[in-house]
Protein backbone atom coordinates (compact mmCIF):
# COMPACT_ATOMS: atom_id res chain seq x y z
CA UNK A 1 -8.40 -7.57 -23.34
CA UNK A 2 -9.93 -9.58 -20.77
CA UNK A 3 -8.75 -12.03 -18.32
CA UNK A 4 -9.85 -14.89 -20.73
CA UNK A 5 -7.64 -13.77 -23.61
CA UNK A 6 -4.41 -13.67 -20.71
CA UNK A 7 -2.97 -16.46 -19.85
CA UNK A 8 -0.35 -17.54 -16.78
CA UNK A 9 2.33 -18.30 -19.04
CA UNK A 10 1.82 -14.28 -20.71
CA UNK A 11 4.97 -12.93 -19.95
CA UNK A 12 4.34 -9.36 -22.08
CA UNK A 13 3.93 -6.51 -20.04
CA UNK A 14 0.39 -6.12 -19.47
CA UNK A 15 0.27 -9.93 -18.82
CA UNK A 16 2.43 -9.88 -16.22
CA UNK A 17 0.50 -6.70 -14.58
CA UNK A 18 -2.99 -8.36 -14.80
CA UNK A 19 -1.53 -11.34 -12.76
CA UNK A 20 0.35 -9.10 -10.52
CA UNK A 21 -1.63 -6.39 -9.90
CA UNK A 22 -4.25 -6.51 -6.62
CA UNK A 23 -7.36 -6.66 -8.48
CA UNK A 24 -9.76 -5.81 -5.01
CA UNK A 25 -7.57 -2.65 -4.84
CA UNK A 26 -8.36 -1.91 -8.67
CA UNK A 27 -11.85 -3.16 -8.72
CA UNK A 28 -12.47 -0.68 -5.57
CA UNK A 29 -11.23 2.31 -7.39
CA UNK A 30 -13.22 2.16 -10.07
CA UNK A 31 -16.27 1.71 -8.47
CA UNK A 32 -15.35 4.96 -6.78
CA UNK A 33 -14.48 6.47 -10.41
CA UNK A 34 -18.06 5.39 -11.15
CA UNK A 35 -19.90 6.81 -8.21
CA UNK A 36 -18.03 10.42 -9.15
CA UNK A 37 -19.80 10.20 -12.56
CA UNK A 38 -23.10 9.93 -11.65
CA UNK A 39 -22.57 12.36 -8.88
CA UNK A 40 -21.26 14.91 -11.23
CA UNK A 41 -23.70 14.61 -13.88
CA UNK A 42 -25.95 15.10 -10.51
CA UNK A 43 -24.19 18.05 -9.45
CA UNK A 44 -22.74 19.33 -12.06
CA UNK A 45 -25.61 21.45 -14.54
CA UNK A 46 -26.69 23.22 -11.03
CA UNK A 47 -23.22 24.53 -10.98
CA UNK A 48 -23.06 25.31 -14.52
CA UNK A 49 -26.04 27.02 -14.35
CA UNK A 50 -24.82 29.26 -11.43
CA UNK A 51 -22.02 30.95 -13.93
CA UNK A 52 -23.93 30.77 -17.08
CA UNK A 53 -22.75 28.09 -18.62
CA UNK A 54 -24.24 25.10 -20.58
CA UNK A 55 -25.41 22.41 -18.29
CA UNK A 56 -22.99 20.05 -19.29
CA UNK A 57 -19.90 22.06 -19.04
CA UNK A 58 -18.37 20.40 -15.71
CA UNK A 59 -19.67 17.11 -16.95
CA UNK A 60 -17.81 17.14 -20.32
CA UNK A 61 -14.48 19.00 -18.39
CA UNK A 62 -14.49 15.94 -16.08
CA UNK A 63 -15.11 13.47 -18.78
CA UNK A 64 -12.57 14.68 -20.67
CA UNK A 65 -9.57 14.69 -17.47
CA UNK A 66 -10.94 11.15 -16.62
CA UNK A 67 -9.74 9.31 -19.69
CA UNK A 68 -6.10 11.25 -18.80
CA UNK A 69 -6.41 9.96 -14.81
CA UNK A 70 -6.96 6.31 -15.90
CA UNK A 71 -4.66 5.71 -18.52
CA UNK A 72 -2.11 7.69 -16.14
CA UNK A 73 -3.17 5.21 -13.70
CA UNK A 74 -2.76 2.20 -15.20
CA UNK A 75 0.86 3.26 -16.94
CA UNK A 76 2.57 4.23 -13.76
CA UNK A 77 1.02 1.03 -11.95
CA UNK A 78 3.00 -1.17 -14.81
CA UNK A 79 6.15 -0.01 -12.99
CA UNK A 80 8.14 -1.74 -11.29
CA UNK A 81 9.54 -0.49 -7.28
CA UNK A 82 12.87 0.81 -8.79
CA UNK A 83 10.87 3.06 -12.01
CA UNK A 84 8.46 3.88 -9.34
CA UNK A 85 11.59 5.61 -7.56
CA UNK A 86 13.34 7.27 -10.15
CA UNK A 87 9.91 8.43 -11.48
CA UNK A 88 8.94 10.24 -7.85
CA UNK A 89 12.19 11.67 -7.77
CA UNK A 90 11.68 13.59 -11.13
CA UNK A 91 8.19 14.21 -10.87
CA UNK A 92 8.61 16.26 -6.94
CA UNK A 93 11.53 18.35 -8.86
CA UNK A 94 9.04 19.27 -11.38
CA UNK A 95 6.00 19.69 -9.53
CA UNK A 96 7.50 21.72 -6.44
CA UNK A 97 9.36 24.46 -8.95
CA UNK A 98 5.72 24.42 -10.97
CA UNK A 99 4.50 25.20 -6.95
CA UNK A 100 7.18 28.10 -6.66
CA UNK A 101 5.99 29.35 -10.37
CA UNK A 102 2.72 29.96 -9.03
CA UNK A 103 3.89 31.26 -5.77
CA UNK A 104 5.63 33.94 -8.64
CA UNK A 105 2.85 34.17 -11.48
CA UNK A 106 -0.06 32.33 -9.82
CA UNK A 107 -3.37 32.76 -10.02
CA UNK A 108 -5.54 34.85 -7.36
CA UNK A 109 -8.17 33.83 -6.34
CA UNK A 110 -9.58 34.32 -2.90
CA UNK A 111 -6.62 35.61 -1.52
CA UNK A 112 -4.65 32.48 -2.68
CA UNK A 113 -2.24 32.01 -4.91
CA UNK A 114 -2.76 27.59 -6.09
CA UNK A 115 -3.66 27.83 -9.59
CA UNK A 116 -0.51 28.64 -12.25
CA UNK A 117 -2.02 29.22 -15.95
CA UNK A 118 0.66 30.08 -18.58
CA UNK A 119 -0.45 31.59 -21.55
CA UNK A 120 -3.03 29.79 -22.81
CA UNK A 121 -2.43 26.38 -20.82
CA UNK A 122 -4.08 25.85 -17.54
CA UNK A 123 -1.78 23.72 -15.16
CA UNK A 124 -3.85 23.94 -12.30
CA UNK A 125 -3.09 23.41 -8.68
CA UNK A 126 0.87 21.86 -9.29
CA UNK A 127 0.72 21.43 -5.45
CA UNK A 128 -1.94 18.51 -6.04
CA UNK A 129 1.24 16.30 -7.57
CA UNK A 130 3.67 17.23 -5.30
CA UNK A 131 1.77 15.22 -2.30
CA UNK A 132 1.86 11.82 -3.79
CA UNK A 133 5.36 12.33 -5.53
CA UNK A 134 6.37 13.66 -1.83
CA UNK A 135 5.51 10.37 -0.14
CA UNK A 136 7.75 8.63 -1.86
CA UNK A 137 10.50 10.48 -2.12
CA UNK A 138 10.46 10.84 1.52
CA UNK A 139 9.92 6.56 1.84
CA UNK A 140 13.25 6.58 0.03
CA UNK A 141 14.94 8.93 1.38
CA UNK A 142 14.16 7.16 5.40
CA UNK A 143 14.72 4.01 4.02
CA UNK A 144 18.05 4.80 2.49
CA UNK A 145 19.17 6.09 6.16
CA UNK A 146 18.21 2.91 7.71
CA UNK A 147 19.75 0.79 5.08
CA UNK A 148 23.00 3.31 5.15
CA UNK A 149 22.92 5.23 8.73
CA UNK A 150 26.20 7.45 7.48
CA UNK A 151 23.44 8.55 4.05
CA UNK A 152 21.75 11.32 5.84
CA UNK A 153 18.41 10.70 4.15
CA UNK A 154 16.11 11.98 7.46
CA UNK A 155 17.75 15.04 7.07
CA UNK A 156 17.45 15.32 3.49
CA UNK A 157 13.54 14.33 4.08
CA UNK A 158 13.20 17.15 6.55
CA UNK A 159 14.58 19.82 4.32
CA UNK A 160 12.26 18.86 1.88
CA UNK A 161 9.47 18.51 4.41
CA UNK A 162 10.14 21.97 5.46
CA UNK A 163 10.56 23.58 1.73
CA UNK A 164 7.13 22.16 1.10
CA UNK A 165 5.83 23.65 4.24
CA UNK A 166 7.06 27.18 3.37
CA UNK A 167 5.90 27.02 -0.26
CA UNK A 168 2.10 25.76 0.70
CA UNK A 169 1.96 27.95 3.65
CA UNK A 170 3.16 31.13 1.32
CA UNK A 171 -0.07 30.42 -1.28
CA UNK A 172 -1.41 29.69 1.84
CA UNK A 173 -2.72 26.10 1.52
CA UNK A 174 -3.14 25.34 5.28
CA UNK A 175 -4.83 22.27 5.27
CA UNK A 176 -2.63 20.44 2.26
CA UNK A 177 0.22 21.46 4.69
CA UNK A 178 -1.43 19.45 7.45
CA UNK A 179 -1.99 16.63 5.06
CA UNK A 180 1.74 16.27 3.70
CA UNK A 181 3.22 16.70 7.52
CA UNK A 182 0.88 13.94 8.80
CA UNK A 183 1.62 11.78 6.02
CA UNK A 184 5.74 12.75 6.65
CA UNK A 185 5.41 11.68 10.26
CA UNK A 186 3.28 8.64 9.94
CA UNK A 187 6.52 7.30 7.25
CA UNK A 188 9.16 8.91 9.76
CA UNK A 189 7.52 6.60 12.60
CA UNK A 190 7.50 3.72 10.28
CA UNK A 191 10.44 3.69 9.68
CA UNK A 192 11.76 3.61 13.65
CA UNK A 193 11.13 7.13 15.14
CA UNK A 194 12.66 7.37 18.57
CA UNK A 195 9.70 7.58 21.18
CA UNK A 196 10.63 11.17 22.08
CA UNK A 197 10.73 12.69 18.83
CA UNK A 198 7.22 11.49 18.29
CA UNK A 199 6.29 13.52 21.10
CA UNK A 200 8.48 16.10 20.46
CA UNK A 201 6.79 16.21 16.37
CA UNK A 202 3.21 16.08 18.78
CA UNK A 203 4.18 19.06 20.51
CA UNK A 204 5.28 21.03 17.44
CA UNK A 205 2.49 20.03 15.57
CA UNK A 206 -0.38 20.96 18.10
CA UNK A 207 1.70 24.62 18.49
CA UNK A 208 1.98 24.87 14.53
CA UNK A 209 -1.90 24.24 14.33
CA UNK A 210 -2.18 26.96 17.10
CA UNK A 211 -0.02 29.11 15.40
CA UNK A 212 -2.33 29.07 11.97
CA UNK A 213 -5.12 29.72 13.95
CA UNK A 214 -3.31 33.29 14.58
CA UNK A 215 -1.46 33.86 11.45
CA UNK A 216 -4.13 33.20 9.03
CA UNK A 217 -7.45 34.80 9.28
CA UNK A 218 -9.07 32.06 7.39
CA UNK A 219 -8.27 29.52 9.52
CA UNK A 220 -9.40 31.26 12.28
CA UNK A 221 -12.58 32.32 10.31
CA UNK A 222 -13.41 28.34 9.79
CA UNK A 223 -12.33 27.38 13.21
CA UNK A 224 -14.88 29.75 14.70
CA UNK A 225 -17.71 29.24 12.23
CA UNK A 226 -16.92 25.36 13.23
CA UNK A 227 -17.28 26.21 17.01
CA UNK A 228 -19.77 28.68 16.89
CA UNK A 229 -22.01 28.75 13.34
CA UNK A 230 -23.64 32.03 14.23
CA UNK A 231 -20.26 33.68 14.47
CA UNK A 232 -19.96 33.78 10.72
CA UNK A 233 -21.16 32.39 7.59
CA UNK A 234 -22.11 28.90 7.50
CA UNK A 235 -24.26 28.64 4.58
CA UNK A 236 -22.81 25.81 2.84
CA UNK A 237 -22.43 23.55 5.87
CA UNK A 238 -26.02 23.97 6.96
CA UNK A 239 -27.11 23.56 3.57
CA UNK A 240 -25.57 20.27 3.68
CA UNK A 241 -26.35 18.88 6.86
CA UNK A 242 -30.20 19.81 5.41
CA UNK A 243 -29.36 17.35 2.31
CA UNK A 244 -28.06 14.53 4.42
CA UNK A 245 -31.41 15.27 6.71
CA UNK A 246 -33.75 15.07 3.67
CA UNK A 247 -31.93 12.01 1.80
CA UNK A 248 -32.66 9.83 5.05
CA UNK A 249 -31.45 6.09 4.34
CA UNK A 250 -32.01 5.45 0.61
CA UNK A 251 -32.25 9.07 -0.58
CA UNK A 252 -34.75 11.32 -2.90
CA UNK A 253 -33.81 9.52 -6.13
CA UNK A 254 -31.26 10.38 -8.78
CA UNK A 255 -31.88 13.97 -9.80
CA UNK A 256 -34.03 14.47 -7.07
CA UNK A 257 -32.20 16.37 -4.87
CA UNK A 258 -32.78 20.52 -4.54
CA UNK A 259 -29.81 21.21 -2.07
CA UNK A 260 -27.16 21.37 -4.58
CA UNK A 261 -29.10 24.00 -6.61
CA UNK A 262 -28.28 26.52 -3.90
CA UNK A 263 -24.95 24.86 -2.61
CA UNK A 264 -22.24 26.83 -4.80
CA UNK A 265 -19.56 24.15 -3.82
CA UNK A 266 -21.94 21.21 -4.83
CA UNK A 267 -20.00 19.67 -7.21
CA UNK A 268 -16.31 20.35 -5.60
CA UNK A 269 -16.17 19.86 -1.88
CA UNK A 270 -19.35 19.26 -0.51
CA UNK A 271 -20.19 16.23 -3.08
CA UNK A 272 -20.73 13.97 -0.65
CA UNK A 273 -24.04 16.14 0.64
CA UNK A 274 -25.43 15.55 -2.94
CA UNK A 275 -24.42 11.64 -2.26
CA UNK A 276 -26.66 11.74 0.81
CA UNK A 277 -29.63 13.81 -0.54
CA UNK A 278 -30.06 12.17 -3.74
CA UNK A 279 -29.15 8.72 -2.68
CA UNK A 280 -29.28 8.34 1.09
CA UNK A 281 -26.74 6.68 3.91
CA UNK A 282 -26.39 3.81 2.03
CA UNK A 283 -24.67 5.54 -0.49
CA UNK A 284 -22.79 7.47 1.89
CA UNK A 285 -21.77 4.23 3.95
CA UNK A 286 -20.87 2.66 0.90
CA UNK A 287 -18.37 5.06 -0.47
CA UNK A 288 -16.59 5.45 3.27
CA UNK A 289 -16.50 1.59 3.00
CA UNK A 290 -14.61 1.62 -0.44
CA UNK A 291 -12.13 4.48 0.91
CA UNK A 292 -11.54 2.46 4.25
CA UNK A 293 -11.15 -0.73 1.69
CA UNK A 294 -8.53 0.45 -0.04
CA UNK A 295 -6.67 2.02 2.81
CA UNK A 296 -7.00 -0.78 4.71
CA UNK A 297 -6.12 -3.55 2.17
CA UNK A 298 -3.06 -1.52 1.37
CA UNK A 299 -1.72 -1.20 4.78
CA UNK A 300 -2.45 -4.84 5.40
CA UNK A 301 -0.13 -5.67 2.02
CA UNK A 302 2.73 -3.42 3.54
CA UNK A 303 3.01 -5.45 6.80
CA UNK A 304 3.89 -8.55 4.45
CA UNK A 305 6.37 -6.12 2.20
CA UNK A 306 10.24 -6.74 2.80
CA UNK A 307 11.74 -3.81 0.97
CA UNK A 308 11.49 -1.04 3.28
CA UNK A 309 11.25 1.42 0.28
CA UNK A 310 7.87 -0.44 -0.54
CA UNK A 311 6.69 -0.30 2.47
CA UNK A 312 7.43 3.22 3.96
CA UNK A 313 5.53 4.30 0.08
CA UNK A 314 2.87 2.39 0.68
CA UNK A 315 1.83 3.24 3.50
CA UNK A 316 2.80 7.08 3.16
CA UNK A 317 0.03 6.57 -0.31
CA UNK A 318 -2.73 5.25 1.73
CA UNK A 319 -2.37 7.26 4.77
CA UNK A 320 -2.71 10.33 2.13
CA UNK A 321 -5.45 8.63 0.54
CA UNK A 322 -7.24 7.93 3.29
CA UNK A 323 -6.99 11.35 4.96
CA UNK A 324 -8.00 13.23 2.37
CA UNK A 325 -11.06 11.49 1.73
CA UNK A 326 -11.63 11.60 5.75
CA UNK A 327 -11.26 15.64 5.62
CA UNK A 328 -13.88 16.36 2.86
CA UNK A 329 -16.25 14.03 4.17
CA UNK A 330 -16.45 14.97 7.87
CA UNK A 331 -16.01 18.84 6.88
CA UNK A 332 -19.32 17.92 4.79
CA UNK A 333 -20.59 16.26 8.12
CA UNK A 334 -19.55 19.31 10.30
CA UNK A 335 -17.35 16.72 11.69
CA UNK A 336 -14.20 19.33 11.56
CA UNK A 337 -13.30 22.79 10.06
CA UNK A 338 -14.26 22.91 6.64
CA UNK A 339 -11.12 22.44 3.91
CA UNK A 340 -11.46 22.77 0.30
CA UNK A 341 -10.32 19.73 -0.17
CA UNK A 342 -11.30 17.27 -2.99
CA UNK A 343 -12.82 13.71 -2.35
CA UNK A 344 -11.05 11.34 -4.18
CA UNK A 345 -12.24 10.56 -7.83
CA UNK A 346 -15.63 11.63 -6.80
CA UNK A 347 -15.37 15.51 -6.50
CA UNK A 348 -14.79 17.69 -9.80
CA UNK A 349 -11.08 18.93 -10.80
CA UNK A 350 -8.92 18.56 -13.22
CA UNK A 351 -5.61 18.08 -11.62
CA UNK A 352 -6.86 16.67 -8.86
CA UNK A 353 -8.12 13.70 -10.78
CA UNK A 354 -4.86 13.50 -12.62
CA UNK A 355 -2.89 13.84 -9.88
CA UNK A 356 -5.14 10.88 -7.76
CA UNK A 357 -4.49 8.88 -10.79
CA UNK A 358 -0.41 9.06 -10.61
CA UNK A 359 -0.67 8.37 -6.27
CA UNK A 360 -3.35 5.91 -7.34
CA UNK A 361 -0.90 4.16 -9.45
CA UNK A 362 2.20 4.34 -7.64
CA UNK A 363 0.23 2.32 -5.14
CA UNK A 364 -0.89 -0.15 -7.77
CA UNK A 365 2.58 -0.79 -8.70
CA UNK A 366 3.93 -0.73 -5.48
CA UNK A 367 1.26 -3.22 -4.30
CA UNK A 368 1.78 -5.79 -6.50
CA UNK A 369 2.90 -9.39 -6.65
CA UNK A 370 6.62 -9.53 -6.58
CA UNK A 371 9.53 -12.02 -6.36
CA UNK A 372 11.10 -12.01 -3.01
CA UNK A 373 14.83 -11.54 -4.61
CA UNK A 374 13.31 -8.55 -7.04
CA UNK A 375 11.93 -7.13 -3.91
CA UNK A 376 15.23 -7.03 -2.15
CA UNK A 377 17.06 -5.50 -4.90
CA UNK A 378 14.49 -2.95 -5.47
């Protein structure tokens, strides 16, 4: 159905969304959803190759999740603010008890305990949903405090906050935990944050990142390699500082590159190397341009937004958006500790696609054209 074929006066359900919904934002995505094919058909075989597989088996696992991811995508973003709600609220119950299941009957792997397969059925990392479900949940629960001051809804986001913390840091899952904090603050000083608890949240924060560096070897093990690259192993960032080196500005060609034949994480979470070999900087600059796009153009929409609830979500979405595309690429830069730590519709993984797809379109939905009185009442 194209825009042709829907008119103004369409007042069916997908009518109203196509007239509604922030095409930029949309238009953005997919071009990003585009990019990660070609750069997994580009990475992918290498990797296949490396555990005796066919060359097309991440390929066809990808193609197959992506189909899921979209029409996930465009569901949830048909939603309106108050379905949006209720729907976060059920999908963090689910998704945090799937995250204490694996803490319980998890796969290990590496000394970490993410991945929950039962039976035959492969859930993935359940930790993936609960970060978008999280930010919103927590946008309602500060929002219904500062609408109600006797509803303790701060407190109610910190408990959560803190049973999040616990269950991430017991797989351990360091740097998600550092994701869903920031993102927890950034809506906590949204929503009106007294001056001095920022710094007091500063001050715990820099001791809890401390603290990590102590308490879990592999953190320390990355910080070091980051400081020091002799102290350790730093194959896979060197190797990927060499394909940025040899893609230059417009890159080797497609299917030209040779660093992603011996970098094992080529097609997870250094993907953006195999962006720079194989199709130089301007690649490169042009995916950071469609990530800072779409964080951007969302956090300009929730300075317009009335409803508090809106805007405390939307900006708790793109902040987590934004960051996580920010870690993967500057780890792959040597920018910053390296994090396993997907890019955003580009990088292979199941439930991360999925779950990029359901934050993807909350922030559709939440982003879209509304009626001043439906955005009060919602």
């Amino acid at each position: 159905m194209t825009a042709r074929t829907i008119t103004r006066t369409d007042v069916s359900t997908v009518g109203r969304w196509w007239w509604t919904v922030d095409k930029w934002m949309l238009t953005a995505t997919i071009l990003l959803v585009g990019i990660g094919i070609f750069l997994n058909l580009a990475a992918g075989p290498p990797a296949a190759g490396r555990i005796g597989a066919d060359a097309f088996h991440f390929v066809r696992k990808q193609m197959a999740f992506l189909p899921i991811a979209l029409a996930v995508m465009f569901a949830i973003s048909l939603a309106a603010p108050l379905q949006i709600r209720r729907f976060a609220a059920v999908g963090f119950a689910v998704s945090f008890f799937l995250v204490l299941m694996t803490l319980l009957m998890g796969s290990d792997v590496n000394g970490a305990k993410r991945w929950l397969n039962i039976g035959p059925i492969a859930l993935g990392q359940p930790s993936e949903f609960v970060k978008p479900f999280f930010a919103v949940v927590s946008a309602w629960m500060f929002s219904e405090h500062k609408l109600r001051e006797e509803f303790p809804g701060n407190y109610i986001a910190l408990g959560m906050l803190l049973c999040v913390m616990a269950c991430l840091l017991s797989q351990p899952d360091v740097g998600m935990t550092l994701v869903v904090t920031t993102v927890w603050c950034a809506q906590f000083f949204i929503a009106g944050l007294p001056i001095i608890y920022v710094i007091l949240i500063a001050c715990i924060g820099l001791a809890g990142i401390v603290g990590a560096y102590f308490v879990f070897p592999h953190v320390a093990s990355r910080v070091d390699r980051f400081l020091d690259p002799a102290s350790g192993d730093s194959y896979q960032v060197t190797q990927a500082l060499r394909a940025f080196e040899q893609g230059g500005l417009f890159g080797r060609g497609p299917g030209e590159g040779r660093v992603k034949e011996a970098l094992p994480d080529a097609h997870t979470d250094f993907i953006f190397a195999v962006a720079g070999e194989e199709f130089g900087v301007l690649l490169c600059l042009l995916i950071v341009a469609l990530f800072a796009f779409i964080v951007i153009r969302s956090l300009t929409k929730m300075t317009r937004e009335e409803n508090l609830f809106v805007l405390l979500a939307v900006g708790g979405l793109a902040v987590q958006f934004g960051l996580q595309a920010m870690i993967n690429m500057a780890s792959s830069l040597h920018m910053m500790p390296t994090k396993g730590m997907t890019l955003p519709f580009i990088s292979y993984g199941g439930s991360s696609l999925v779950a990029l797809g359901v934050g993807m379109g909350m922030l559709l939905a939440l982003t879209r054209r509304r009626r001043d009185t439906e955005g009060r009442t919602q």
